[in-house]
C-alpha atoms as a PDB file:
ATOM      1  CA  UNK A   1      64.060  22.790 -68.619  1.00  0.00           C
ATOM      2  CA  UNK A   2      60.272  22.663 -69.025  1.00  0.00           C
ATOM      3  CA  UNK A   3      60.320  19.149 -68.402  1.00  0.00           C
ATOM      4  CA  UNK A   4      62.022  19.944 -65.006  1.00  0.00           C
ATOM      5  CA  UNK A   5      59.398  22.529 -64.153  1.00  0.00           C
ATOM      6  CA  UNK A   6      56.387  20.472 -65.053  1.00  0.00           C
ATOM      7  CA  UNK A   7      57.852  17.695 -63.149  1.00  0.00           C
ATOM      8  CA  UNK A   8      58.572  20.187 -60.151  1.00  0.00           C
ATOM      9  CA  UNK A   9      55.275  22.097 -60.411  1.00  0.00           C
ATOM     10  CA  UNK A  10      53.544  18.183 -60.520  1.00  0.00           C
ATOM     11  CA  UNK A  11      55.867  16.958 -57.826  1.00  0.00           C
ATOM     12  CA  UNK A  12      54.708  20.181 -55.676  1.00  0.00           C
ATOM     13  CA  UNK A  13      51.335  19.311 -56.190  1.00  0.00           C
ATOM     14  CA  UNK A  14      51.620  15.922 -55.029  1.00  0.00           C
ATOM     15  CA  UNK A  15      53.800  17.351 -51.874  1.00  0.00           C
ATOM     16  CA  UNK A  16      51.127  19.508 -51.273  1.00  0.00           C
ATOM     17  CA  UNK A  17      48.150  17.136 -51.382  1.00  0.00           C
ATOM     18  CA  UNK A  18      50.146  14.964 -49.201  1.00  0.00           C
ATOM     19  CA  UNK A  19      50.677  18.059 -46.561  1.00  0.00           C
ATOM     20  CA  UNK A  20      46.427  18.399 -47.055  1.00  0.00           C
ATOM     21  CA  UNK A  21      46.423  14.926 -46.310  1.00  0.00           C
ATOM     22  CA  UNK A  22      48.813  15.034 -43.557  1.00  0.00           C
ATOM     23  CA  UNK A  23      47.338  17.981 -41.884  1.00  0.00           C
ATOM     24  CA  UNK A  24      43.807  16.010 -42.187  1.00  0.00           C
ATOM     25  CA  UNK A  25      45.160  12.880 -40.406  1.00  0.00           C
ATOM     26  CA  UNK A  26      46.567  15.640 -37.800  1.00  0.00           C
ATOM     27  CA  UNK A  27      43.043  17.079 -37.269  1.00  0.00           C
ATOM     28  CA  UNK A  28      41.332  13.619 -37.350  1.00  0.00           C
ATOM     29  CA  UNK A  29      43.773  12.249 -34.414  1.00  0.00           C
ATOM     30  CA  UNK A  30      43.074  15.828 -32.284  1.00  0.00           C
ATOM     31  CA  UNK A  31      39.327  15.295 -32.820  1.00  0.00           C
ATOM     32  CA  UNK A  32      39.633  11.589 -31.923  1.00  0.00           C
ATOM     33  CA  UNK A  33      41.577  12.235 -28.463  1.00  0.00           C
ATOM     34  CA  UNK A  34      38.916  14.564 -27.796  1.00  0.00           C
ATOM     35  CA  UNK A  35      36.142  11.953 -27.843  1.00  0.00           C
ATOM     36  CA  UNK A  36      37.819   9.653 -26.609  1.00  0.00           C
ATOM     37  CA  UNK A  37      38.145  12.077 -23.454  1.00  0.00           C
ATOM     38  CA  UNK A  38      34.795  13.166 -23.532  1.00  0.00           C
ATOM     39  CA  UNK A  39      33.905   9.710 -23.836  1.00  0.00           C
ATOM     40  CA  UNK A  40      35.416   8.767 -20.872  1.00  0.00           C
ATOM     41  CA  UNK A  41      33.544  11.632 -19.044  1.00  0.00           C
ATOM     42  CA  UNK A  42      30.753  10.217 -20.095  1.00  0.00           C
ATOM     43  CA  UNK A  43      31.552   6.707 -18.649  1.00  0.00           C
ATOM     44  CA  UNK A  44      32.836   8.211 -15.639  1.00  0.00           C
ATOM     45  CA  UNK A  45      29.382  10.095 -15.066  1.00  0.00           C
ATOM     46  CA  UNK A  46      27.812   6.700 -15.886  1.00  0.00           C
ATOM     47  CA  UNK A  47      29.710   4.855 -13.697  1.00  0.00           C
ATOM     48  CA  UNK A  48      29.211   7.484 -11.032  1.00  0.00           C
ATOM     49  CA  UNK A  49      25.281   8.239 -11.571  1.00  0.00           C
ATOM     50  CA  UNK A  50      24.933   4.300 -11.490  1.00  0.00           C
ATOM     51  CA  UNK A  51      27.037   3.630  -8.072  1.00  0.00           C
ATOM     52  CA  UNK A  52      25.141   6.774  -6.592  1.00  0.00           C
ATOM     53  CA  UNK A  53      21.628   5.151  -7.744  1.00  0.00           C
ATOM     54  CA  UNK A  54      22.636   1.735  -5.915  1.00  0.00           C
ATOM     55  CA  UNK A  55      23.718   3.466  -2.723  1.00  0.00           C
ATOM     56  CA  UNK A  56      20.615   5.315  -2.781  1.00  0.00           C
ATOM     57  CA  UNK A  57      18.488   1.916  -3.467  1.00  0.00           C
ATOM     58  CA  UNK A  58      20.663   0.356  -0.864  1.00  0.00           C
ATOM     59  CA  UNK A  59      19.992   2.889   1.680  1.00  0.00           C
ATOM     60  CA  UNK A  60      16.206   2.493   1.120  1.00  0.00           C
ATOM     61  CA  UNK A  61      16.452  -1.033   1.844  1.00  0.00           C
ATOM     62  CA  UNK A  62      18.054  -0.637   5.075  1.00  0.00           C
ATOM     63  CA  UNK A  63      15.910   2.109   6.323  1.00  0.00           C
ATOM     64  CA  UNK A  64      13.013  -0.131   5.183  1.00  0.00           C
ATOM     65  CA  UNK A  65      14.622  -2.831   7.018  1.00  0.00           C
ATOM     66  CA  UNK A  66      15.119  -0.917  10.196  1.00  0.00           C
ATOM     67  CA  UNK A  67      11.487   0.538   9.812  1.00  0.00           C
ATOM     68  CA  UNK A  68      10.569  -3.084   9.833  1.00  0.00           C
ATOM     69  CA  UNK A  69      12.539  -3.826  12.872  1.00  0.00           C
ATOM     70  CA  UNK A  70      10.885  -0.848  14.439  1.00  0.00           C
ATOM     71  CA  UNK A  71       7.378  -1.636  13.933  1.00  0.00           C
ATOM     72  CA  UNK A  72       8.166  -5.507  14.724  1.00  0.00           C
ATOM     73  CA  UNK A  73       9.535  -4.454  18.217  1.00  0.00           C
ATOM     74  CA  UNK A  74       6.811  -2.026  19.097  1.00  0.00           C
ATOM     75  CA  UNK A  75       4.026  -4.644  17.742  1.00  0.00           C
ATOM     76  CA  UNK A  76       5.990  -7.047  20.112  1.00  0.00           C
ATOM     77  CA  UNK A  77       5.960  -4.473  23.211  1.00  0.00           C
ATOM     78  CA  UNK A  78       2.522  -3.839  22.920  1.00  0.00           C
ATOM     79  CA  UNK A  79       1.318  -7.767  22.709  1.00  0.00           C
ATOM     80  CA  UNK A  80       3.622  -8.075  25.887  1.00  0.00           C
ATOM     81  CA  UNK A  81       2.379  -4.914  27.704  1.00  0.00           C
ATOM     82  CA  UNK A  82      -1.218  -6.551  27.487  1.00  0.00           C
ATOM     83  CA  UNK A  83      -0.918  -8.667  30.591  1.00  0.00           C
ATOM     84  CA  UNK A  84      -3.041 -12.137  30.563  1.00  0.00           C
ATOM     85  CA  UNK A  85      -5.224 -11.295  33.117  1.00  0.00           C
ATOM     86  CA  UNK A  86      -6.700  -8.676  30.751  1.00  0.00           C
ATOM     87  CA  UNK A  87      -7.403 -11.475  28.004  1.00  0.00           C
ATOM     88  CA  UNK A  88      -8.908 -13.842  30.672  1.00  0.00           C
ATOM     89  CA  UNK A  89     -10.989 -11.302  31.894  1.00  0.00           C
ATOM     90  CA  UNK A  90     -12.178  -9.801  28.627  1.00  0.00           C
ATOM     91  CA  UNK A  91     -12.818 -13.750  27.950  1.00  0.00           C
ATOM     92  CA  UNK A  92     -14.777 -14.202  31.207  1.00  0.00           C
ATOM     93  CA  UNK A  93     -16.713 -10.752  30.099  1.00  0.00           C
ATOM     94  CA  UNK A  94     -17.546 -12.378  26.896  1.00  0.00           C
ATOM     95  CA  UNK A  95     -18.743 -15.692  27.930  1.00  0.00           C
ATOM     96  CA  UNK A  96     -20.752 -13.829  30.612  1.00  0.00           C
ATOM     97  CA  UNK A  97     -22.596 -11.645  27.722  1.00  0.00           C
ATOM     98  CA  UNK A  98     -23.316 -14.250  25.551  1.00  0.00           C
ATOM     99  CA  UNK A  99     -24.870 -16.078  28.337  1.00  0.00           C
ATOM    100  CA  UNK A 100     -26.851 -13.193  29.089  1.00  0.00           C
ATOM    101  CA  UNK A 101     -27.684 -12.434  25.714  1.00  0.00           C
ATOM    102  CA  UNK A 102     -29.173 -16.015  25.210  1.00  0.00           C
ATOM    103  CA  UNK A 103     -31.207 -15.832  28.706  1.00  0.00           C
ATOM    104  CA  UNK A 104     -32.936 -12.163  27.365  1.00  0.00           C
ATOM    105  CA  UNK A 105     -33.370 -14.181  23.861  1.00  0.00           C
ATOM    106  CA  UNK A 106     -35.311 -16.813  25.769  1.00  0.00           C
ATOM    107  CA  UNK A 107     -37.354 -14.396  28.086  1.00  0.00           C
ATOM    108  CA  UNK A 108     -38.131 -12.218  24.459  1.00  0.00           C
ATOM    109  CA  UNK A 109     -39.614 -15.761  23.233  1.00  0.00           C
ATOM    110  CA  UNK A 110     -41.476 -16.573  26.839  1.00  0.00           C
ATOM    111  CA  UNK A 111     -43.177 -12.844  26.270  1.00  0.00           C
ATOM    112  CA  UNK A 112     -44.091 -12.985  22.640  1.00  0.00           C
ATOM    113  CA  UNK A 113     -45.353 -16.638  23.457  1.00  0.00           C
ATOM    114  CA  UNK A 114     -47.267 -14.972  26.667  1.00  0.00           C
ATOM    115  CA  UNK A 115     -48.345 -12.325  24.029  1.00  0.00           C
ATOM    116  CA  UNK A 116     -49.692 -14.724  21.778  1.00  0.00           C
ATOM    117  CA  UNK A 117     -51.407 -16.978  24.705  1.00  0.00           C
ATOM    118  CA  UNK A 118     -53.080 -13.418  26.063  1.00  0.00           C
ATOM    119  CA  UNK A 119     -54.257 -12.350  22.936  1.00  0.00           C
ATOM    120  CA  UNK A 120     -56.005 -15.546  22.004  1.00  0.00           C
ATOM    121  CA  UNK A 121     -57.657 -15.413  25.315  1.00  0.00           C
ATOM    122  CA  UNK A 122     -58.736 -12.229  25.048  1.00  0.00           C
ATOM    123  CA  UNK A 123     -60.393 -13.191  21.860  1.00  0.00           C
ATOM    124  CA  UNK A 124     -62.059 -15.985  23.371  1.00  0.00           C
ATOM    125  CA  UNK A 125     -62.878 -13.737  26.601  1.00  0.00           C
ATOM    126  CA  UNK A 126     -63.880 -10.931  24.696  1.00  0.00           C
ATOM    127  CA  UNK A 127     -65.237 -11.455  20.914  1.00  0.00           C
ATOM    128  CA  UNK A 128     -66.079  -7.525  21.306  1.00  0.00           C
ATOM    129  CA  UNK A 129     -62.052  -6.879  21.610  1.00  0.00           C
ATOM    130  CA  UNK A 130     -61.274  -9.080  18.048  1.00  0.00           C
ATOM    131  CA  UNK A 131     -61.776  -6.116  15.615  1.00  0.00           C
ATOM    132  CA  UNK A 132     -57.937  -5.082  14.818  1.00  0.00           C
ATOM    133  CA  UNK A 133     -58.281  -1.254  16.319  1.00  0.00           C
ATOM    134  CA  UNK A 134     -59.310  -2.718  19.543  1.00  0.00           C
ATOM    135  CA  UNK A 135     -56.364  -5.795  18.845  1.00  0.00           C
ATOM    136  CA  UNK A 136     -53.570  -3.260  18.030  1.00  0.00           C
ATOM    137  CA  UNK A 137     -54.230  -1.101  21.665  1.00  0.00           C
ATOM    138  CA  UNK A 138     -54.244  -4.608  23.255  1.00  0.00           C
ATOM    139  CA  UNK A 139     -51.118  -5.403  22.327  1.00  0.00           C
ATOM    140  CA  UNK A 140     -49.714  -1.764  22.749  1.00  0.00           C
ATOM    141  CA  UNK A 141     -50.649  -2.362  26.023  1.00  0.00           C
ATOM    142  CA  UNK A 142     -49.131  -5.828  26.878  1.00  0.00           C
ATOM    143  CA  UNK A 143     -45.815  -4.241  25.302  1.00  0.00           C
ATOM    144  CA  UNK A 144     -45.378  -1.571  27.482  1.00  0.00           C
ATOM    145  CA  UNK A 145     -46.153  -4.107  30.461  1.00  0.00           C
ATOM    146  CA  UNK A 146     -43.159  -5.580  29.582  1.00  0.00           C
ATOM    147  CA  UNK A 147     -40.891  -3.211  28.931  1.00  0.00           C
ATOM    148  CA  UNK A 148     -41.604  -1.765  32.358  1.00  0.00           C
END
């Protein structure tokens, strides 16, 4: 009879570490389905924070585009608005200028030449008028002579 009870006492012991055991492979699979639902949370949110980023990018692109669009058709409406009489006028403005410009250059060069030719004869008229004081009010004078 001892025999029986060691065996039964040993045989509960195994019964019992199997129960442990069981109960552990119990609480491993409830602790797996859990991440492997909160893992799918997670690729959900993934899935969703990465399709929201793209719409986001994608709506950039188009307001860009339209922005683009915009300032391309208003660039266009103002280069139309200008009419072409404008630009040939401002061109016939321009050409007139510079050919004003280079008739004032050419009288500047006939006066300092003049300037030149008076002072030298004043020189040569007047050997009292070559100090540089006397020089200096010359040409002071002569300058305001011609910018009357």
């Amino acid at each position: 009879m001892l025999e029986i009870q060691q065996a039964h006492t040993s045989q509960q012991v195994y019964v019992h570490r199997l129960q442990d055991k069981l109960d552990n492979i119990s609480r491993y699979r409830s602790t797996i389905k859990i991440q492997e639902q909160i893992i799918r949370k997670f690729e959900s949110l993934i899935n969703d924070s990465t399709q929201a980023q793209e719409q986001i990018v994608q709506q950039e692109r188009m307001k860009e585009r339209e922005n683009f669009k915009d300032i391309s058709k208003a660039e266009e409406k103002i280069v139309q608005s200008i009419p072409t009489e404008i630009v040939a006028n401002q061109n016939a403005v321009v050409a007139s200028l510079e050919r004003e410009n280079k008739m004032l250059l050419l009288k500047i060069h006939e006066l300092e030449f003049s300037l030149e030719k008076a002072q030298l004869a004043a020189v040569a008229v007047h050997p009292v008028r070559a100090n540089d004081d006397t020089l200096e009010q010359f040409k002071m004078e002569l300058e305001a002579e011609r910018d009357a």
